[in-house]
N, C-alpha and C. Protein backbone atom coordinates (compact mmCIF):
# COMPACT_ATOMS: atom_id res chain seq x y z
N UNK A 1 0.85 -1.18 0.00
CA UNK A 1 0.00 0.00 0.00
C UNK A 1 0.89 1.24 0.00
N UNK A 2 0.64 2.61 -0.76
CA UNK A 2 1.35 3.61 -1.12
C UNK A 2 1.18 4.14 0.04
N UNK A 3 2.24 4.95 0.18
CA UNK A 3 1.91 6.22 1.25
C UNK A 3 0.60 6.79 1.62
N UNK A 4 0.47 7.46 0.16
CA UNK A 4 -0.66 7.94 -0.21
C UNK A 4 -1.98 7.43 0.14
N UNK A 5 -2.00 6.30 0.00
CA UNK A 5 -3.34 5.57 0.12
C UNK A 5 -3.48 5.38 1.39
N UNK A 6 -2.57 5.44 2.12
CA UNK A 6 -2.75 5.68 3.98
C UNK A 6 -3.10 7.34 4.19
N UNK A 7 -2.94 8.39 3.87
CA UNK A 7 -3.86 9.41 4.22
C UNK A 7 -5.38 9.02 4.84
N UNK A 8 -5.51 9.79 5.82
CA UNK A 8 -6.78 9.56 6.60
C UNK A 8 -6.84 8.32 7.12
N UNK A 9 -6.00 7.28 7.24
CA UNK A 9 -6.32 6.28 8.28
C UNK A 9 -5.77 5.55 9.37
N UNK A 10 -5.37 6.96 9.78
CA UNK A 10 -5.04 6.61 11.07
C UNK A 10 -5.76 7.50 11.98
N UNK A 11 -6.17 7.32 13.26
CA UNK A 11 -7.16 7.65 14.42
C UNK A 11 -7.21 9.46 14.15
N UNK A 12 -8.46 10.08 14.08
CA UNK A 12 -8.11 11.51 14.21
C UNK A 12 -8.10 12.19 15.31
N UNK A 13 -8.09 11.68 16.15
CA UNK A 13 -7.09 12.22 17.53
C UNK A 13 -5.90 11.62 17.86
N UNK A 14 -5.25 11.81 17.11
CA UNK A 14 -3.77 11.75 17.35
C UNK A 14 -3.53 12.75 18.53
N UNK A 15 -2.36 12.33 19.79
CA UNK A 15 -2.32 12.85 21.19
C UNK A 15 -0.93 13.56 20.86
N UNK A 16 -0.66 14.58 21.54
CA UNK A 16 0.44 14.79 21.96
C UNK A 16 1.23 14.19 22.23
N UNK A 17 2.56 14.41 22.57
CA UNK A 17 3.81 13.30 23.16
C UNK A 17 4.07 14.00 24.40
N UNK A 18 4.93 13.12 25.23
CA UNK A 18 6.08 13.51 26.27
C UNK A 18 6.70 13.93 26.04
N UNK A 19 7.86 13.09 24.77
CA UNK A 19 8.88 13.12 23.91
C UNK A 19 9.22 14.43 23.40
N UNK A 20 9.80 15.51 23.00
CA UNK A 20 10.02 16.26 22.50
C UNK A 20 10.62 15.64 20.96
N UNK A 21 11.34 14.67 20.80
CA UNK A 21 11.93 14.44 19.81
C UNK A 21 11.13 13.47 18.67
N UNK A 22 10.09 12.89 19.53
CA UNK A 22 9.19 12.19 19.03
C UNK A 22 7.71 13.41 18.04
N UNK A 23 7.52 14.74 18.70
CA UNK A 23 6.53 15.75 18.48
C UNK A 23 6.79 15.36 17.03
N UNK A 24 7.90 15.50 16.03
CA UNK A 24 7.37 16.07 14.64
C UNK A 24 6.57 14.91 14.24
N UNK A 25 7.15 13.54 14.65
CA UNK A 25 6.03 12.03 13.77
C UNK A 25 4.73 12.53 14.48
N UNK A 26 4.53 12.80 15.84
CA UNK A 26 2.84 12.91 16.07
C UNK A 26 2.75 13.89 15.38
N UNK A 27 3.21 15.12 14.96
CA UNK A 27 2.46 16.08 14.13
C UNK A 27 1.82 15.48 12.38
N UNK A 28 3.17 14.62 11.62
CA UNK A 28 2.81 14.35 10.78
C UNK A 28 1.80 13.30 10.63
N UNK A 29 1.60 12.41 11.96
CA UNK A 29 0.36 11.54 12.27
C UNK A 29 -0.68 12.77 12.13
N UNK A 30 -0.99 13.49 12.90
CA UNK A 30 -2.14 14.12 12.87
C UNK A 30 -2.21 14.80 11.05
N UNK A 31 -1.38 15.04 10.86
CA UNK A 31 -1.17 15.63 9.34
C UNK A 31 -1.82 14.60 8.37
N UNK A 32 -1.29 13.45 8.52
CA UNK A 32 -1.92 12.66 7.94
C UNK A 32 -2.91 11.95 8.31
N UNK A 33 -3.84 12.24 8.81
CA UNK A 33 -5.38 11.54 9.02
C UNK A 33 -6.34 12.25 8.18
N UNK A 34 -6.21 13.45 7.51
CA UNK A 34 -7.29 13.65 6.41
C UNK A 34 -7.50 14.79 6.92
N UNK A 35 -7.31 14.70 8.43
CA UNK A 35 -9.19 16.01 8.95
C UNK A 35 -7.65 17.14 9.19
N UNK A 36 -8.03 18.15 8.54
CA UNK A 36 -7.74 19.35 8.38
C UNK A 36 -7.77 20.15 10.14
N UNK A 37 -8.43 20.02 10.62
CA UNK A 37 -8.74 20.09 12.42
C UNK A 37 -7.67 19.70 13.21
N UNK A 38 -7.37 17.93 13.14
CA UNK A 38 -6.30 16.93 13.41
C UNK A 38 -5.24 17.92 13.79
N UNK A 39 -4.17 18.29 13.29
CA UNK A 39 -2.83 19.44 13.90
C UNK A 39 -2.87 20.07 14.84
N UNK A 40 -4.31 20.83 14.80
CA UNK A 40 -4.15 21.72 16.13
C UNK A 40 -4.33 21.38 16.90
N UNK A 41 -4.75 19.87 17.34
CA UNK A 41 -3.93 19.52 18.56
C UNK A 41 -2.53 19.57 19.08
N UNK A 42 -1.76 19.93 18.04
CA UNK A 42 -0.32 19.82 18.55
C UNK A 42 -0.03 21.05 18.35
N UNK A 43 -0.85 22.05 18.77
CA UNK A 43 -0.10 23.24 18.61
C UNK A 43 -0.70 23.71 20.33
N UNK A 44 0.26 25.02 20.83
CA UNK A 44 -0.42 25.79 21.40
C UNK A 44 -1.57 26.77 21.15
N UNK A 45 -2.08 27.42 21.64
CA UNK A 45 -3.81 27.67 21.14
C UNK A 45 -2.80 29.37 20.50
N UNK A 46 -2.06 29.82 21.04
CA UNK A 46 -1.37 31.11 20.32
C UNK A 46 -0.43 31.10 19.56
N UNK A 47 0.07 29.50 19.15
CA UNK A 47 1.11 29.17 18.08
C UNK A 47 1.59 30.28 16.95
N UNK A 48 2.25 30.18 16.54
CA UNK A 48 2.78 31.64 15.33
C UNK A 48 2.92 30.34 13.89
N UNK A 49 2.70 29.97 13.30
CA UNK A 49 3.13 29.39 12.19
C UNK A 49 3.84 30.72 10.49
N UNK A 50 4.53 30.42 9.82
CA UNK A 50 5.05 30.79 9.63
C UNK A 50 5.03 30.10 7.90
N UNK A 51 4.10 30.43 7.23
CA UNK A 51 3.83 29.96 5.63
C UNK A 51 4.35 30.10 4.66
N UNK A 52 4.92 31.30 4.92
CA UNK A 52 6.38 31.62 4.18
C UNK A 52 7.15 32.36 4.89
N UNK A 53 8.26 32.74 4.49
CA UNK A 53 9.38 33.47 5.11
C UNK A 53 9.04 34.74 4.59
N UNK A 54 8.64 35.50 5.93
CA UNK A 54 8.42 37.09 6.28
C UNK A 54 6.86 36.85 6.21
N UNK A 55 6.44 36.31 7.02
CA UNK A 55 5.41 36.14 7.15
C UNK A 55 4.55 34.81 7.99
N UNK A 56 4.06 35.79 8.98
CA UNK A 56 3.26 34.80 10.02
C UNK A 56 1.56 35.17 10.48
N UNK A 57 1.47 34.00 11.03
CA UNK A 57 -0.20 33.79 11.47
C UNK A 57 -0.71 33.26 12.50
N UNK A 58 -1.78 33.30 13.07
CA UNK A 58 -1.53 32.61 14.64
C UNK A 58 -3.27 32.69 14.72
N UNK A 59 -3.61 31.63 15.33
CA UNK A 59 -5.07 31.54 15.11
C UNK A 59 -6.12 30.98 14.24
N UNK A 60 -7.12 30.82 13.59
CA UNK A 60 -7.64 30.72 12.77
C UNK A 60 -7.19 30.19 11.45
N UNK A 61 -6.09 31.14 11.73
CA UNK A 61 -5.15 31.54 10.42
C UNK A 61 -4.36 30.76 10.03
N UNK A 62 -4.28 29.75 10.95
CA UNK A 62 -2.91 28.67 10.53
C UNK A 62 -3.64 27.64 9.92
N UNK A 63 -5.03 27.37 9.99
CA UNK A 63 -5.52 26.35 9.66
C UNK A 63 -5.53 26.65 7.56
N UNK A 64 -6.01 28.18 7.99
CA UNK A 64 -6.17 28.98 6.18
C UNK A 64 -4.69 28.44 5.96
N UNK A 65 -3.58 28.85 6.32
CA UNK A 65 -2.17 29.13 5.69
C UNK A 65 -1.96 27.76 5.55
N UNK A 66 -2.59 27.04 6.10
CA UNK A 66 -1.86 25.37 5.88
C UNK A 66 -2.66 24.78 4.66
N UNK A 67 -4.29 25.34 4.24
CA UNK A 67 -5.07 25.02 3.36
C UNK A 67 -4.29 24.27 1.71
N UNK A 68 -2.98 25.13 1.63
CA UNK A 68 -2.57 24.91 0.13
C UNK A 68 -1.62 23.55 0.18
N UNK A 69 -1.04 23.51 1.42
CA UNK A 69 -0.60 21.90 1.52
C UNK A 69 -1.28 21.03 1.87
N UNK A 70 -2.60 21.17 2.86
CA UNK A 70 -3.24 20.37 3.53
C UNK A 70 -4.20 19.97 1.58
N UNK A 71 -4.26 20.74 1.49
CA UNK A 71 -5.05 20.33 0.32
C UNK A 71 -5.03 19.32 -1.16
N UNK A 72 -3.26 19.02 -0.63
CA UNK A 72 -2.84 18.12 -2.23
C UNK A 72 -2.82 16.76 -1.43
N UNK A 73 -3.94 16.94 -0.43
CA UNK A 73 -4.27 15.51 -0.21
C UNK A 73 -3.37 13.99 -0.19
N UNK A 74 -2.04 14.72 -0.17
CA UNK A 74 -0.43 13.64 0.52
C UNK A 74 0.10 14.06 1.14
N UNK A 75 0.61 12.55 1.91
CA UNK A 75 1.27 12.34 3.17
C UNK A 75 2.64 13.32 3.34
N UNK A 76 2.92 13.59 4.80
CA UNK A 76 3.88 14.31 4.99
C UNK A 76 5.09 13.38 5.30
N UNK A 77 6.33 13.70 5.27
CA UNK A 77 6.77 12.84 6.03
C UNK A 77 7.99 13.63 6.99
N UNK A 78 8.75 12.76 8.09
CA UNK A 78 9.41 14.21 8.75
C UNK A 78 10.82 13.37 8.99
N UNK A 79 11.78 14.12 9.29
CA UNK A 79 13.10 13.49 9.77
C UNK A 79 13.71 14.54 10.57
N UNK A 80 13.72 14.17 11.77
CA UNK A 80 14.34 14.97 12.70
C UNK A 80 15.85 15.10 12.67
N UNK A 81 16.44 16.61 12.67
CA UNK A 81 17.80 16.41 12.21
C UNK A 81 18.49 16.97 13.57
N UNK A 82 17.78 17.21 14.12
CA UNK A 82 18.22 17.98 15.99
C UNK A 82 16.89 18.12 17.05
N UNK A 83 17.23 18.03 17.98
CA UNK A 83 16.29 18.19 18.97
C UNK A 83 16.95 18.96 20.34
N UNK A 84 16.99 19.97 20.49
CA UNK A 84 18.09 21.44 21.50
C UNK A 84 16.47 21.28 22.34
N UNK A 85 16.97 20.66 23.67
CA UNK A 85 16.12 21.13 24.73
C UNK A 85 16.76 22.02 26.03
N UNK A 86 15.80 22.98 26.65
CA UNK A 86 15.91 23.40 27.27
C UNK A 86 15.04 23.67 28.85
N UNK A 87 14.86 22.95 29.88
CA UNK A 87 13.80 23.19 30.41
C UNK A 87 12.88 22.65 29.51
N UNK A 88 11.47 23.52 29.54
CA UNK A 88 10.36 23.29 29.01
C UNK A 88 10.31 23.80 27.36
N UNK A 89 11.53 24.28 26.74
CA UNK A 89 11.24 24.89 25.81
C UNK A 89 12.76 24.21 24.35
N UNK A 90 11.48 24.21 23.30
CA UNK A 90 12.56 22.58 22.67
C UNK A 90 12.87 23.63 21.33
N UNK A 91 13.92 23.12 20.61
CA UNK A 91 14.17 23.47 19.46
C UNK A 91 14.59 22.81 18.91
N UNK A 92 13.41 22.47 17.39
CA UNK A 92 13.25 21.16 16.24
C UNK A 92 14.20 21.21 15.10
N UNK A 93 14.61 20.97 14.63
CA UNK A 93 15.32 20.89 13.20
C UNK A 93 14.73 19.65 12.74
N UNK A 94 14.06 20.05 11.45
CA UNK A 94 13.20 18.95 10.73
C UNK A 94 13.20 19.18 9.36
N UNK A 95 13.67 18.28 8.91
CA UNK A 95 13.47 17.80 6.93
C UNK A 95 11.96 17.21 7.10
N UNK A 96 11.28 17.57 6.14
CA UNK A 96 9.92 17.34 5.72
C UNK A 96 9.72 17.02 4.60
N UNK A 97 8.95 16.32 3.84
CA UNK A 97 8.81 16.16 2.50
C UNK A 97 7.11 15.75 2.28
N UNK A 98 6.34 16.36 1.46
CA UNK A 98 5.14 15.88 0.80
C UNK A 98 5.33 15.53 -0.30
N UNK A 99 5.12 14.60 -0.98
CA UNK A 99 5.35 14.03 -2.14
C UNK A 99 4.10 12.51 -2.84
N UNK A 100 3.81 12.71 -3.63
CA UNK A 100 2.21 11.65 -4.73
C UNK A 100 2.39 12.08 -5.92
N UNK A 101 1.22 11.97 -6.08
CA UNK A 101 0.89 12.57 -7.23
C UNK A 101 -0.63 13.26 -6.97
N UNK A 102 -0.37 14.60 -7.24
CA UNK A 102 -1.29 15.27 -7.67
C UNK A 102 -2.82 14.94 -8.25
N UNK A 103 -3.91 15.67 -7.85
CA UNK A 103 -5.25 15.76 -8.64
C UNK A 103 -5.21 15.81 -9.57
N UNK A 104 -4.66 16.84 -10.61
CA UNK A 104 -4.03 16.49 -11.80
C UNK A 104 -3.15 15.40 -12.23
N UNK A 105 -2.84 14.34 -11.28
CA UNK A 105 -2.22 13.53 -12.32
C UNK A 105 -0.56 13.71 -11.83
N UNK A 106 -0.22 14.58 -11.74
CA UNK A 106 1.43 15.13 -11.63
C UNK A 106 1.96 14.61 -10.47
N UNK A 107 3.06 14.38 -10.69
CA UNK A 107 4.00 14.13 -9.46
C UNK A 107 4.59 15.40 -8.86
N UNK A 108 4.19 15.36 -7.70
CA UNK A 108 4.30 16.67 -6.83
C UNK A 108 5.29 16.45 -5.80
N UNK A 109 5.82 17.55 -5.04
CA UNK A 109 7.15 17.37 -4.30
C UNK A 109 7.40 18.60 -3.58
N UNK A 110 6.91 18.40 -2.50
CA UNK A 110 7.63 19.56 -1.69
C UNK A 110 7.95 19.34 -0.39
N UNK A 111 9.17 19.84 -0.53
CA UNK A 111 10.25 19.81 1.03
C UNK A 111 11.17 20.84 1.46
N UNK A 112 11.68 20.59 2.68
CA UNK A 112 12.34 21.66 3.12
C UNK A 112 12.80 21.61 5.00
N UNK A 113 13.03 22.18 4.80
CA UNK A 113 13.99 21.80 6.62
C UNK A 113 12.83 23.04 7.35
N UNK A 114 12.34 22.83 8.43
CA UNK A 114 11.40 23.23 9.68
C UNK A 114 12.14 23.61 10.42
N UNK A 115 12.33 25.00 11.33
CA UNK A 115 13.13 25.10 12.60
C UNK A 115 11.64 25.66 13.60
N UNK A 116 11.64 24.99 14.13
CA UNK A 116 10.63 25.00 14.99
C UNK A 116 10.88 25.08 16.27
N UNK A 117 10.01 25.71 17.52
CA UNK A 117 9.76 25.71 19.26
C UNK A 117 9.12 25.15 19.24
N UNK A 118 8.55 24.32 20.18
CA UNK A 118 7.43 23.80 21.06
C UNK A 118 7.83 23.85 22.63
N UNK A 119 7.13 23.68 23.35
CA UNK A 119 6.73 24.10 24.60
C UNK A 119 5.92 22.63 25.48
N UNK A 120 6.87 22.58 26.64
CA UNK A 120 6.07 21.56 27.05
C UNK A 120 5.07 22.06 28.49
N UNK A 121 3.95 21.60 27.88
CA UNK A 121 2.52 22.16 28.84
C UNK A 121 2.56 21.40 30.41
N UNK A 122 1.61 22.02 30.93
CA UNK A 122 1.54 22.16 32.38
C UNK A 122 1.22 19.95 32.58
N UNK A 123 0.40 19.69 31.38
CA UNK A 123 0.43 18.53 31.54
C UNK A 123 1.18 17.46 31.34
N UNK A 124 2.86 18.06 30.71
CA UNK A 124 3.94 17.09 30.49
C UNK A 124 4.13 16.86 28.90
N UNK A 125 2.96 17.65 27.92
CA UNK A 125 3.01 17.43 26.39
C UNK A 125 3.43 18.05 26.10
N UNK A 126 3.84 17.88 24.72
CA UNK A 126 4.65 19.27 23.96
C UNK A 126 3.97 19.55 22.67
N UNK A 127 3.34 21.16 22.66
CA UNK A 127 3.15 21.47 21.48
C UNK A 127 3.69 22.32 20.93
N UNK A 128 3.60 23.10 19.45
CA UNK A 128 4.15 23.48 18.57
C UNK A 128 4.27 25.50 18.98
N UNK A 129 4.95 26.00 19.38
CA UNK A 129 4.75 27.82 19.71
C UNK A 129 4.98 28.18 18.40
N UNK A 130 6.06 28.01 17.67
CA UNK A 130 6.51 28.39 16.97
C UNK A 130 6.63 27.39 15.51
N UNK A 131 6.31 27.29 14.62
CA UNK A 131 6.23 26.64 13.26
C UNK A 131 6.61 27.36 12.03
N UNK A 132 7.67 26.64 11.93
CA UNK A 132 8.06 27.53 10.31
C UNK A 132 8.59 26.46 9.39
N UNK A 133 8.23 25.88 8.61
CA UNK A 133 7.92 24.82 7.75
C UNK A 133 9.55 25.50 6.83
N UNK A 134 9.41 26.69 6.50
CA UNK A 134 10.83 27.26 5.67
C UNK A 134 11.65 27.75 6.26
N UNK A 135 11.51 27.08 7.79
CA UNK A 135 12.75 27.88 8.43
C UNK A 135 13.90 28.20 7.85
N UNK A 136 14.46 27.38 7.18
CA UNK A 136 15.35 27.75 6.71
C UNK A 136 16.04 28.86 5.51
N UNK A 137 14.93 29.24 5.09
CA UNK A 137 14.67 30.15 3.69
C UNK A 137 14.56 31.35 4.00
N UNK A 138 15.19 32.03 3.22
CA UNK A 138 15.59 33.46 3.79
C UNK A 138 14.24 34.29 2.85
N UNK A 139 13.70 35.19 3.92
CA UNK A 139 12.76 36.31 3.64
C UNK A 139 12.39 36.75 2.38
N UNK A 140 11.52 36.70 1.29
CA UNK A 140 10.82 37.21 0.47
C UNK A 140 10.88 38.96 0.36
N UNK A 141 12.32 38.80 -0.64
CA UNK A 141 12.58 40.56 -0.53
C UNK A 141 11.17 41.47 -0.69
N UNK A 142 9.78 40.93 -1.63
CA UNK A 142 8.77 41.78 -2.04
C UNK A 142 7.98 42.28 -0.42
C-alpha cells in the first residue's frame, strides 16, 4: 500500500507526546489523518506558524495558511535532524517532505527543513509555539 493511500487512516485524535523528539512524527500523524482540524492539537492555542518566510499567522489563520498543503491531499513525512532542549522549551530541526501525485495527475514534491519551538505544557506534552515549515529560507525581498 502507497503512502498515499494511507492518508486519513489513522485515528483523528492523534495525542500529543512527552517526547520532545518524538513531536514532529505525532504532528505528521495528525497531518496525515485527512481532517484538516487533526494538527491543532499539537499546537499551542497562540502558536505563530510561519507559511512563508516574512510572514506569520496565529489563530484561525494557521488552519487557512496550511489550506494549500493540507489540500494536495499527501502524506507528509518528517526526519528529525536535531532536537536542542531546554527546560520546558525545545528546538526542532526537521526535513519534511510531501510528495504523490497530484489531482491532476502530476507528481508533486515539496520539502524543506522546519526550525521549529514547542513548549512543554503544564500537563507534560509538547506542542508546537513556533512553526516555520521554511525555516530555513531566507525572507521574500517583495
Amino acid at each position: 500500500m502507497s503512502d498515499e493511500s494511507n492518508i486519513g487512516r489513522h485515528a483523528p485524535t492523534v495525542s500529543p507526546t512527552g517526547d520532545p523528539e518524538q513531536h514532529p512524527a505525532v504532528f505528521a500523524a495528525s497531518f496525515n489523518t485527512g481532517s484538516a482540524d487533526a494538527p491543532r492539537r499539537v499546537y499551542e492555542s497562540g502558536a505563530v506558524f510561519v507559511p512563508r518566510p516574512g510572514r506569520q499567522v496565529t489563530g484561525d489563520a494557521v488552519i487557512e495558511a496550511r489550506a494549500d498543503l493540507f489540500g494536495l491531499g499527501l502524506p507528509i513525512t518528517v526526519r528529525p535532524r536535531h532536537t536542542h532542549v531546554a527546560d520546558d522549551i525545545a528546538l526542532l530541526i526537521v526535513d519534511r517532505t510531501i510528495e504523490g501525485t497530484g489531482s491532476d495527475g502530476e507528481h508533486v514534491r515539496v520539502e524543506g527543513t522546519a526550525t521549529d519551538v514547542a513548549r512543554r505544557g503544564a500537563d507534560g506534552l509538547w506542542r508546537y509555539v513556533i512553526d516555520t515549515p521554511f525555516g530555513t529560507a531566507r525572507p521574500d525581498p517583495r
